[in-house]
Protein backbone atom coordinates (compact mmCIF):
# COMPACT_ATOMS: atom_id res chain seq x y z
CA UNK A 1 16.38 -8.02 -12.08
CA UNK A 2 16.06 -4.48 -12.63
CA UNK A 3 19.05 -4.98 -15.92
CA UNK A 4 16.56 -7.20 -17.66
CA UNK A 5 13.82 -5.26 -16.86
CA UNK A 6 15.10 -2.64 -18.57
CA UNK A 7 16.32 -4.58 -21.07
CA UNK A 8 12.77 -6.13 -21.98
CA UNK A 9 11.61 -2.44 -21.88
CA UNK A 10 14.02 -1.09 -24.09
CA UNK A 11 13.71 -3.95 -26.62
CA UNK A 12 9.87 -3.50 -26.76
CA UNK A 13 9.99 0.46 -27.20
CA UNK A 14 8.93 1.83 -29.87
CA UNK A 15 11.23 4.79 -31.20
CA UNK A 16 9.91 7.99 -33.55
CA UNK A 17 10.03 7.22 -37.54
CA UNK A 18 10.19 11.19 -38.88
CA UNK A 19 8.07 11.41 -41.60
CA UNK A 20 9.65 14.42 -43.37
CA UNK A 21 8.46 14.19 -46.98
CA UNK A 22 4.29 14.20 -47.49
CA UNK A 23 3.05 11.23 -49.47
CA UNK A 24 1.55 11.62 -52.66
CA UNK A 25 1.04 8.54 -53.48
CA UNK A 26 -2.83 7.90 -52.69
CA UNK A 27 -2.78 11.04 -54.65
CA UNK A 28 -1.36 9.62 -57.70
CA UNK A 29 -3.52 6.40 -56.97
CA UNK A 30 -7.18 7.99 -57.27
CA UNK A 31 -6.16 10.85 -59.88
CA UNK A 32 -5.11 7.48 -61.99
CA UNK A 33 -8.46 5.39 -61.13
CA UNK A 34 -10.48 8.75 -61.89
CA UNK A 35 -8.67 9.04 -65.00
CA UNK A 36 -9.08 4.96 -66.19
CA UNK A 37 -12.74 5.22 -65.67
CA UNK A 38 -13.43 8.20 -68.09
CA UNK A 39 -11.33 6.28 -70.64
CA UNK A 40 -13.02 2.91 -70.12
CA UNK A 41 -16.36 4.55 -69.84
CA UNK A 42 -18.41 7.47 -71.40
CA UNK A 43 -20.93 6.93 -68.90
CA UNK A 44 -20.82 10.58 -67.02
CA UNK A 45 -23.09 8.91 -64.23
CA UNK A 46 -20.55 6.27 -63.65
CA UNK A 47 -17.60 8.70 -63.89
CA UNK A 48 -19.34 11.05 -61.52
CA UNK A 49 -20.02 8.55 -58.73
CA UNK A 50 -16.15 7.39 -59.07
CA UNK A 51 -14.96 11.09 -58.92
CA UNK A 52 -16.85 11.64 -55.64
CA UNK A 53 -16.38 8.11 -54.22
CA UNK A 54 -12.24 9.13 -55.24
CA UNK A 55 -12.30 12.44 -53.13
CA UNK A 56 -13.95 10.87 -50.28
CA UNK A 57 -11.21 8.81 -49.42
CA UNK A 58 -8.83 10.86 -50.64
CA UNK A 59 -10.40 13.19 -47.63
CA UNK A 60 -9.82 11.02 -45.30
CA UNK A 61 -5.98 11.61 -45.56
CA UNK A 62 -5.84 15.33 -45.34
CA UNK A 63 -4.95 16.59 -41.69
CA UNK A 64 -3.67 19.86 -40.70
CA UNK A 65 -0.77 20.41 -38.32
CA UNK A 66 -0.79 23.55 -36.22
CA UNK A 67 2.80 24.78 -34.70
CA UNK A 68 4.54 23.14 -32.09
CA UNK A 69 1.94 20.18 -32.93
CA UNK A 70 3.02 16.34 -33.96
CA UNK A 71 1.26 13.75 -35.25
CA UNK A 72 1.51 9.90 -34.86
CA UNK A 73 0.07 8.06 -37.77
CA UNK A 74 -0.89 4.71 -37.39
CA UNK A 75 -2.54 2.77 -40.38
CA UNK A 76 -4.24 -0.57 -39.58
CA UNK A 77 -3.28 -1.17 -36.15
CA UNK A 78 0.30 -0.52 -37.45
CA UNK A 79 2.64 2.53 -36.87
CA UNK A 80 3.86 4.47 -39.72
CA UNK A 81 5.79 7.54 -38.51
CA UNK A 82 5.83 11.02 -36.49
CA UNK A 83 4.68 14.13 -38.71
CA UNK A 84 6.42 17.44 -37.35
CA UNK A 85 5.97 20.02 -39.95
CA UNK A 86 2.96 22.45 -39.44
CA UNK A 87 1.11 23.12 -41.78
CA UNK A 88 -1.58 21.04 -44.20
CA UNK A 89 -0.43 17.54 -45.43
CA UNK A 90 -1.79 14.33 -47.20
CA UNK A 91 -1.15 10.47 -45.88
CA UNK A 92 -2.85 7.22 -46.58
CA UNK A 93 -6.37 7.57 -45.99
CA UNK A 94 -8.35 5.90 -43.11
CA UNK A 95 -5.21 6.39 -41.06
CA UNK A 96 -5.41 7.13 -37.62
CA UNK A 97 -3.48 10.39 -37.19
CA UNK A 98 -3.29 11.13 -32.88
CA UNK A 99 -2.29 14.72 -31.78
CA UNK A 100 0.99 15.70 -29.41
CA UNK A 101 1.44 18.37 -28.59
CA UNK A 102 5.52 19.53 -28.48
CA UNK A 103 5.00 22.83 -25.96
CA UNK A 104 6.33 23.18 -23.06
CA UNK A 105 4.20 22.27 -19.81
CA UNK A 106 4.93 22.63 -16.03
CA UNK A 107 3.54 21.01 -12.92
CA UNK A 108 3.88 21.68 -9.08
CA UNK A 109 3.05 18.74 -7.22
CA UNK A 110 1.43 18.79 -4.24
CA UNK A 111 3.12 18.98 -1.08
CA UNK A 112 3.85 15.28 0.53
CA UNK A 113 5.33 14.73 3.74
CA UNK A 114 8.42 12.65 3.83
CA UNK A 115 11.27 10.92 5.73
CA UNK A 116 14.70 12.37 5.22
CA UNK A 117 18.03 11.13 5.88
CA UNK A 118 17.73 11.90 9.97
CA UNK A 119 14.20 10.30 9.95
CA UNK A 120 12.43 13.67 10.27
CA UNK A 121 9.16 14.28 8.60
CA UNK A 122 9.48 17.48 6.51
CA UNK A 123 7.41 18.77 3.25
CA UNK A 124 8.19 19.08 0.18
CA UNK A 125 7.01 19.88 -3.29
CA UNK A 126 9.17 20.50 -6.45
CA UNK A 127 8.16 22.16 -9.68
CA UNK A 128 9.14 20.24 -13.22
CA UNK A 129 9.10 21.49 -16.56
CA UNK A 130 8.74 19.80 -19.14
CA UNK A 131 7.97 18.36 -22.75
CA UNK A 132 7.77 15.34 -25.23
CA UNK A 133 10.69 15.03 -26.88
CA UNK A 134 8.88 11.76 -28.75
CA UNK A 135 5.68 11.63 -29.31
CA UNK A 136 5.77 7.99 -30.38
CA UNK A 137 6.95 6.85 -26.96
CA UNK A 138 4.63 9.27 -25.27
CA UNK A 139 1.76 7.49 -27.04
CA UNK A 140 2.58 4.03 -27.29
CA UNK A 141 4.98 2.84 -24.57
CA UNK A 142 3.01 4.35 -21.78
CA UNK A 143 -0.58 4.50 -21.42
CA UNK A 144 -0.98 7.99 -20.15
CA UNK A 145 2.04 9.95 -20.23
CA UNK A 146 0.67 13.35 -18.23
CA UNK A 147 -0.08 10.82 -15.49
CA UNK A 148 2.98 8.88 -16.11
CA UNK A 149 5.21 12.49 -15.09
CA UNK A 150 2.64 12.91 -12.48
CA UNK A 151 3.43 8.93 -10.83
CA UNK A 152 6.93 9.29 -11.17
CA UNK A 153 7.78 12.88 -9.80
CA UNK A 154 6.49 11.43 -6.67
CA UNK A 155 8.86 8.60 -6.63
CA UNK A 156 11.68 10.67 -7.64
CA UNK A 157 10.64 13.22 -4.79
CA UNK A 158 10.39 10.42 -1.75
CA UNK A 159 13.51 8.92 -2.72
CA UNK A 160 15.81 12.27 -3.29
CA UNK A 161 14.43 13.43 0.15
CA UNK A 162 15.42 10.65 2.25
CA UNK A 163 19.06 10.39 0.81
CA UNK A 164 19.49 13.96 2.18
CA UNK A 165 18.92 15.22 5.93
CA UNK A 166 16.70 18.47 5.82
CA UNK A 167 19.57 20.75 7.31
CA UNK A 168 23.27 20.22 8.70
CA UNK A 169 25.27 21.88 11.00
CA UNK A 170 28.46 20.99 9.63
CA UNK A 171 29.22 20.87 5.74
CA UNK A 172 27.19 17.79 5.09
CA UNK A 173 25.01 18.38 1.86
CA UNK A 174 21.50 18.67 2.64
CA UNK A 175 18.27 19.80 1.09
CA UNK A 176 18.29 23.18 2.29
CA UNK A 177 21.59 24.46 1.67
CA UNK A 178 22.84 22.56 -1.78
CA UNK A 179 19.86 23.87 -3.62
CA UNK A 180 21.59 23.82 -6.88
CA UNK A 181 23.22 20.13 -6.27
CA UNK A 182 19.73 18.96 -5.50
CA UNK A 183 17.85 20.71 -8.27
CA UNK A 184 20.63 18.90 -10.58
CA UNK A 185 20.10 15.33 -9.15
CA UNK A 186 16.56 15.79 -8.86
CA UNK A 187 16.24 16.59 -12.89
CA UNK A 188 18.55 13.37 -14.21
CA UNK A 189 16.58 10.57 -11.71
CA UNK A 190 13.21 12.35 -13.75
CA UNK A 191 14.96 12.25 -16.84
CA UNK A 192 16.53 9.17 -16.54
CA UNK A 193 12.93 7.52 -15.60
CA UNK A 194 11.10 9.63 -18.08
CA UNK A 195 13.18 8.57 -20.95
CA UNK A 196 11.02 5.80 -21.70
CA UNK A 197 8.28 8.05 -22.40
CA UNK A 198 9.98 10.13 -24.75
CA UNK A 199 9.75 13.45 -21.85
CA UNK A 200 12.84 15.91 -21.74
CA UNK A 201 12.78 17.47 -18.24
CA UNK A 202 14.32 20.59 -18.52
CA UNK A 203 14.02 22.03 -14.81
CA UNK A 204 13.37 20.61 -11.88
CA UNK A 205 13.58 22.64 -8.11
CA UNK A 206 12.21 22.11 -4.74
CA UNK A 207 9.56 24.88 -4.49
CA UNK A 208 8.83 24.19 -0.82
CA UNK A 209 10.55 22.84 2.00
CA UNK A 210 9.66 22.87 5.77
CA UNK A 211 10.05 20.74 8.59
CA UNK A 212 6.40 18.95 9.34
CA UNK A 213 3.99 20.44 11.61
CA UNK A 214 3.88 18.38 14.55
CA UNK A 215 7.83 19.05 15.02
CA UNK A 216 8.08 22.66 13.54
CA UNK A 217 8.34 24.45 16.65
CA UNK A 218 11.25 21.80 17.96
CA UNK A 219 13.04 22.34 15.27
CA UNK A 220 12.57 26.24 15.27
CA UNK A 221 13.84 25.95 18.82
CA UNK A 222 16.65 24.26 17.54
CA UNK A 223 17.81 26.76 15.20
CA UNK A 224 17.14 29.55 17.06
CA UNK A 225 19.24 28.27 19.92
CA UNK A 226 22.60 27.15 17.36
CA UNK A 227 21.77 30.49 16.45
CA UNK A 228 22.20 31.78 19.93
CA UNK A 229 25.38 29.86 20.78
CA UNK A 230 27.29 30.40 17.08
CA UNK A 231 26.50 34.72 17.91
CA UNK A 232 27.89 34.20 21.72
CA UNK A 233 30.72 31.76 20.78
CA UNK A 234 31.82 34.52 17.84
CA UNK A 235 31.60 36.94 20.39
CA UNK A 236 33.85 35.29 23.26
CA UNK A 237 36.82 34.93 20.91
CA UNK A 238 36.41 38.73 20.04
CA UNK A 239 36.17 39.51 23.33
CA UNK A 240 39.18 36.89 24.25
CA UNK A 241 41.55 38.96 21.20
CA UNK A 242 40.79 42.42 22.77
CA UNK A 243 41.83 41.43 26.44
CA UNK A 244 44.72 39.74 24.89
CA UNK A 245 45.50 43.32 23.05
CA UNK A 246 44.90 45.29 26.29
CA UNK A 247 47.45 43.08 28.77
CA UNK A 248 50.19 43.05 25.99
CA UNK A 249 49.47 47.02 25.97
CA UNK A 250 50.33 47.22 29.98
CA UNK A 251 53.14 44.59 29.71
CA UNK A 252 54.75 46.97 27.03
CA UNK A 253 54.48 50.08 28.86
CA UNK A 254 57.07 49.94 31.53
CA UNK A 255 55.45 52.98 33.17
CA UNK A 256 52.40 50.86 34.26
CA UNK A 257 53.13 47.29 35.94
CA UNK A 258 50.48 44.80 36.51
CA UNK A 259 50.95 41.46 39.21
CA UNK A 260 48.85 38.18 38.62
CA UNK A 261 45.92 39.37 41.01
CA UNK A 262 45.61 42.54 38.74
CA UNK A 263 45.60 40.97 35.93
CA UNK A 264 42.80 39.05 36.57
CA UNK A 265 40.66 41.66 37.75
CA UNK A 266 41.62 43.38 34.68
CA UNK A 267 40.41 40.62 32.63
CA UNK A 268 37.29 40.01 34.74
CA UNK A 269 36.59 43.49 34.44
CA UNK A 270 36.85 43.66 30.61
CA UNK A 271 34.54 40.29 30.37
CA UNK A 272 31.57 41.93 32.30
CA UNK A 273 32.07 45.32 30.45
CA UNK A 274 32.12 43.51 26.87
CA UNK A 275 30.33 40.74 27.34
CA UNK A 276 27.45 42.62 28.98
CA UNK A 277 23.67 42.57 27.11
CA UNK A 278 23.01 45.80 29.58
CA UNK A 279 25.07 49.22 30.05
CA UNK A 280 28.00 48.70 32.09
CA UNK A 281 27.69 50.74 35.77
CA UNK A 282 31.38 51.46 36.94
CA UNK A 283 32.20 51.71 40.75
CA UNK A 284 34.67 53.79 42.60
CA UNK A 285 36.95 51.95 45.00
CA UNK A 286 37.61 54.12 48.15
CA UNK A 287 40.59 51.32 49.31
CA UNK A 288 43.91 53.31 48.85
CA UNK A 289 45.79 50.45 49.61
């Protein structure tokens, strides 16, 4: 279903026709009738009202581009061609000629709670920008193409956030960590939706992203206490390495010999010293045996 649909949508685009030479001909059309009437006629009255009658419509053809400006001419409910260039130009008069503008815009959409991967609700807004890349499928195969990026950057947004969880602890992609990966994906489902109404994303990045309110503090919780656990476990094996260092110290010097019960005061000794949050306080044993 969704093949033909795009199939039926590609077939009834309609694609830019560059109009890259001005036309002179309803030029050469009145300067002719202007110039058949003062040979058929002497009658300056006559000649006169054909003149100004001539420049009227010829008028209505002028239109002036400004820069990074197209325009879409359309001449009885039919569609001639995209004009790029800037400047002042000349088409068939009575022509429709509809402005599009070619510079390059930027939206950041409001923040909308979401779903992702896990089934937490987060928030999350993205900024996009963009341009028309065709101004004749930003005109005529969508009715309103600023609302058209606005619709579909919301779609795009819902259904990038629930393929990824919010945050992992392993090395799981997720929204918070593959920034780049996400900002990539995140611009070709735009483009690739966009296309049909002649928009070239060029950027497109999460500009917010937070767990939602009502489980903020959870999840804070949460990260603070992974926190916690990754700082004591990296600590432990430290602390394991240096004992280790210490008994193969006594076991080398033959001066100093340790049995099993030593050893593990030793080693409960060095855990309370170096594992300690507080200042160690050493004690004196007065047993001489």
């Amino acid at each position: 279903m969704k093949k033909k649909f795009k199939d039926n949508t590609d077939k009834n685009a309609i694609n830019d026709r560059n109009l890259s030479q001005l036309r002179f001909l309803p030029v050469l059309i009145t300067l002719g009738l202007i110039l058949l009437v003062l040979f058929v006629t002497y009658d300056s009255a006559i000649a006169l009202g054909v003149t100004a009658v001539s420049v009227l419509v010829l008028s209505q053809g002028f239109f002036i581009n400004n820069p990074n400006e197209a325009r879409v001419i359309e001449f009885l409910g039919h569609y001639i061609g995209t004009y790029f260039k800037s400047g002042m130009s000349i088409t068939i008069p009575f022509t429709n000629k509809y402005v599009i503008s070619l510079k390059f815009q930027n939206i950041n959409t409001e923040k909308i709670k979401v779903n992702d991967a896990n089934g937490s609700p987060i928030e999350i807004s993205v900024v996009i920008v963009w341009r028309v890349d065709s101004p004749a499928k930003a005109y005529y195969n969508v009715n309103n193409y600023y609302e058209f990026v606005f619709v579909q950057s919301d779609s795009v947004i819902r259904e990038l956030a629930s393929n990824y969880p919010y945050d992992s602890e392993s090395d799981e992609e997720s929204l918070r960590k593959n920034s780049d990966k996400i900002s990539n994906e995140l611009r070709s489902m735009l483009q690739q939706r966009l296309d049909i109404a002649g928009i070239e994303v060029t950027e497109a990045r999460i500009s917010y992203l937070a767990y939602s309110s009502e489980i903020a503090q959870a999840m804070l919780r949460r990260q603070q206490a992974h926190a916690i656990t990754s700082a004591r476990k990296h600590i432990v094996q430290n602390v394991i390495g240096i004992i280790e260092e210490v008994i193969a110290h006594f076991e080398n010097d033959r001066s100093i010999q340790l049995d099993s019960k030593q050893k593990v005061q030793l080693i409960n000794n060095l855990l309370v010293v170096l594992l300690s949050e507080q200042d160690a306080q050493p004690t004196i044993s007065l047993d001489n045996n």
